[in-house]
Protein backbone atom coordinates (compact mmCIF):
# COMPACT_ATOMS: atom_id res chain seq x y z
CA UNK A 1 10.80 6.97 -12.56
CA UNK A 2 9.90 8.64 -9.20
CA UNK A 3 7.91 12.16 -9.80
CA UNK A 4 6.59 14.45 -6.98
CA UNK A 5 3.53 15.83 -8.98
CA UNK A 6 2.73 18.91 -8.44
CA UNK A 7 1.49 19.73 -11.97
CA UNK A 8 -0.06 17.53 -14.78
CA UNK A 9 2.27 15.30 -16.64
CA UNK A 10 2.82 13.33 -20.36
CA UNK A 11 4.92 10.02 -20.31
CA UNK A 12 5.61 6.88 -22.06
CA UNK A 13 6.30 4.02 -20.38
CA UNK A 14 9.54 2.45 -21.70
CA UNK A 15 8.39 -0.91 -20.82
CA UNK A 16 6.28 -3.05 -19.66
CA UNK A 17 5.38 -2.39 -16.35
CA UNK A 18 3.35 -0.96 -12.98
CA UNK A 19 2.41 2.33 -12.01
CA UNK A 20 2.57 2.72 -7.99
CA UNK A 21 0.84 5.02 -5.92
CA UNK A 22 2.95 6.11 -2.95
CA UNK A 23 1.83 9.16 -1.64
CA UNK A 24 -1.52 10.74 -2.26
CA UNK A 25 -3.72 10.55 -4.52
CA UNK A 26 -3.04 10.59 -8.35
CA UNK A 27 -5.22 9.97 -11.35
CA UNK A 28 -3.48 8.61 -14.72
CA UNK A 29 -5.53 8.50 -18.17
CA UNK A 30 -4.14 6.90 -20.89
CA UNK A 31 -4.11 8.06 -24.45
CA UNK A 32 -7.61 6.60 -26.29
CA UNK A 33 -8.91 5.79 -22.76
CA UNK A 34 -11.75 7.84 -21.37
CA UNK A 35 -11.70 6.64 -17.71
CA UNK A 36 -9.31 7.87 -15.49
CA UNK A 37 -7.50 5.32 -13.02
CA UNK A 38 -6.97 7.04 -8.98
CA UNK A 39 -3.91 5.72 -7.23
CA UNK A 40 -3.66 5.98 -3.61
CA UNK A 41 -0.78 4.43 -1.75
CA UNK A 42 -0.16 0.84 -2.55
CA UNK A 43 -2.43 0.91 -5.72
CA UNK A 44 -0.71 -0.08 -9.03
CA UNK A 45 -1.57 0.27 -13.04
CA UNK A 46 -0.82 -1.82 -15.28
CA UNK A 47 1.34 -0.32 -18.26
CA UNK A 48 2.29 -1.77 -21.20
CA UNK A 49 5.67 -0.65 -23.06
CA UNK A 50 4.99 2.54 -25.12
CA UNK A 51 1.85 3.92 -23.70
CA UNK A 52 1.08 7.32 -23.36
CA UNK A 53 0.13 8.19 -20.33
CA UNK A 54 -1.14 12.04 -18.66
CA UNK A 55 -1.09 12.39 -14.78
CA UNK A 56 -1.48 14.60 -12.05
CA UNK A 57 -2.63 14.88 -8.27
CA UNK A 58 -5.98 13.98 -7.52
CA UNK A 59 -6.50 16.60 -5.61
CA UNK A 60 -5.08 20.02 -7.21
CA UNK A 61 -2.97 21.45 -4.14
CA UNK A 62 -2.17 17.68 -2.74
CA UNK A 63 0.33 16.56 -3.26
CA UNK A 64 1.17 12.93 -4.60
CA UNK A 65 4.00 10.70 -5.53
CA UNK A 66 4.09 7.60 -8.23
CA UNK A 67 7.04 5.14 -9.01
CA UNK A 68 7.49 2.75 -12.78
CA UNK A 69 8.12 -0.59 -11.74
CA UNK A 70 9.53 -2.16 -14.71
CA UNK A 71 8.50 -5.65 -15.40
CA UNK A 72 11.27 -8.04 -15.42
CA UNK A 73 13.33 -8.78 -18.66
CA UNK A 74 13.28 -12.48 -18.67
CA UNK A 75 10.06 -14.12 -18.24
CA UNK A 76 9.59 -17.24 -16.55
CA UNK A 77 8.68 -20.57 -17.74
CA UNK A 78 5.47 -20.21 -17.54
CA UNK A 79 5.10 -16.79 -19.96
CA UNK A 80 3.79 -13.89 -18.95
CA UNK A 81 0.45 -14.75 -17.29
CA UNK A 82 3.01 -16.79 -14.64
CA UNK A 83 5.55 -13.70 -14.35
CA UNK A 84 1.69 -11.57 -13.74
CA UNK A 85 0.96 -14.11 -10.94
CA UNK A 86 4.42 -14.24 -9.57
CA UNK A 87 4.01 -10.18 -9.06
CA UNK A 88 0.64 -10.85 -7.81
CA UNK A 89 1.56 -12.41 -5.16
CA UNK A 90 4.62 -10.02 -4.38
CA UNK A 91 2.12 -7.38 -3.99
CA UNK A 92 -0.13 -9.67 -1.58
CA UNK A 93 2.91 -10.28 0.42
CA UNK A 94 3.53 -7.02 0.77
CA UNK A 95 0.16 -6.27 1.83
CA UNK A 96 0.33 -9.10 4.46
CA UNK A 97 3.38 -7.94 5.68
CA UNK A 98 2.03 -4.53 6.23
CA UNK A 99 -1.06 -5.84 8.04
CA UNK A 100 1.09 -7.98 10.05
CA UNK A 101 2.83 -4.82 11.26
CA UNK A 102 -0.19 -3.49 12.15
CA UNK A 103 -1.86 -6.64 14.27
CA UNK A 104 1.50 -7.04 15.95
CA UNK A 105 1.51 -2.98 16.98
CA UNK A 106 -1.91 -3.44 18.22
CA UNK A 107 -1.20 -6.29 20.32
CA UNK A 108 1.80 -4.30 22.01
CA UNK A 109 -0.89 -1.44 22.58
CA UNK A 110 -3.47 -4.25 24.49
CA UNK A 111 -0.26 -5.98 26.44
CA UNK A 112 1.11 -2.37 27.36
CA UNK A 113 -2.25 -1.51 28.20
CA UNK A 114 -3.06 -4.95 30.34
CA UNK A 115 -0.02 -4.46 32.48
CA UNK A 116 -0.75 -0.60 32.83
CA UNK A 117 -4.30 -1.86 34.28
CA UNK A 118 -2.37 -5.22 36.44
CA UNK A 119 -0.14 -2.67 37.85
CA UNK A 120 -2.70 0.01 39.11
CA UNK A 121 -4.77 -2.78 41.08
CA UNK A 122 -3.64 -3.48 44.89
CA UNK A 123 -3.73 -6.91 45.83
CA UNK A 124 -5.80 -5.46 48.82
CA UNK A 125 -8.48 -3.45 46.05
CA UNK A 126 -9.13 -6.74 43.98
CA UNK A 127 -12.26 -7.83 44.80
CA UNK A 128 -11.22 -11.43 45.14
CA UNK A 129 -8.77 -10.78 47.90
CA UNK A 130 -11.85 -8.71 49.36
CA UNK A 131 -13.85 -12.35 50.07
CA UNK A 132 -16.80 -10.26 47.38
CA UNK A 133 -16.17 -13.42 45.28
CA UNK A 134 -17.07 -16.99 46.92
């Protein structure tokens, strides 16, 4: 399921599964819950098969975007509490990954930067060519 919401929404989740935010804000409620759950970008819900769930954007004209990630069929040796930690970690992976992406960006910014500064210097202008350091 992938919804642009521009309007409230009802849906049941046909399995068990996640609720991701990916653009936006959103807030979901489920049915008998009186707390409301926000989902920015990267933010997930836990749903279990056959709950009822009522959405919309967090902000009324912003808009926002959620994707059902269905929980795998076969669960692994360890039960569910082992598939829960094996998507656990996915999700910290991801998260590394995308902070990885951002370290390595910034240190293209500080080299770019560096050589911009290197390259504006004359040999001549540096003060150690200029005997001011002994």
């Amino acid at each position: 399921m992938e919804h642009d919401l521009d309007h409230v929404r009802r849906w049941t989740a046909p399995s068990d599964g996640w609720l991701v935010g990916c653009r936006g804000a959103s807030w979901v409620t489920r049915d008998g819950e009186l707390d409301d759950h926000q989902l920015t970008p990267g933010h997930t819900l836990v749903v279990s098969a056959g709950t009822r769930l009522t959405m919309g954007p967090w902000e009324g004209a912003e808009a926002s975007r959620l994707v059902w990630v269905a929980a795998p069929a076969a669960r692994c040796a360890t039960g569910p509490l082992g598939t829960a930690r094996h998507t656990g970690l996915n999700l910290v992976a991801a998260a590394a990954r995308v902070g990885a992406q951002a370290l390595a960006a910034l240190a293209r910014k500080a080299d770019h930067m560096a050589s911009r500064a290197q390259g504006s210097i004359c040999s001549g202008d540096s003060m150690a060519s200029s005997g001011a350091l002994k």
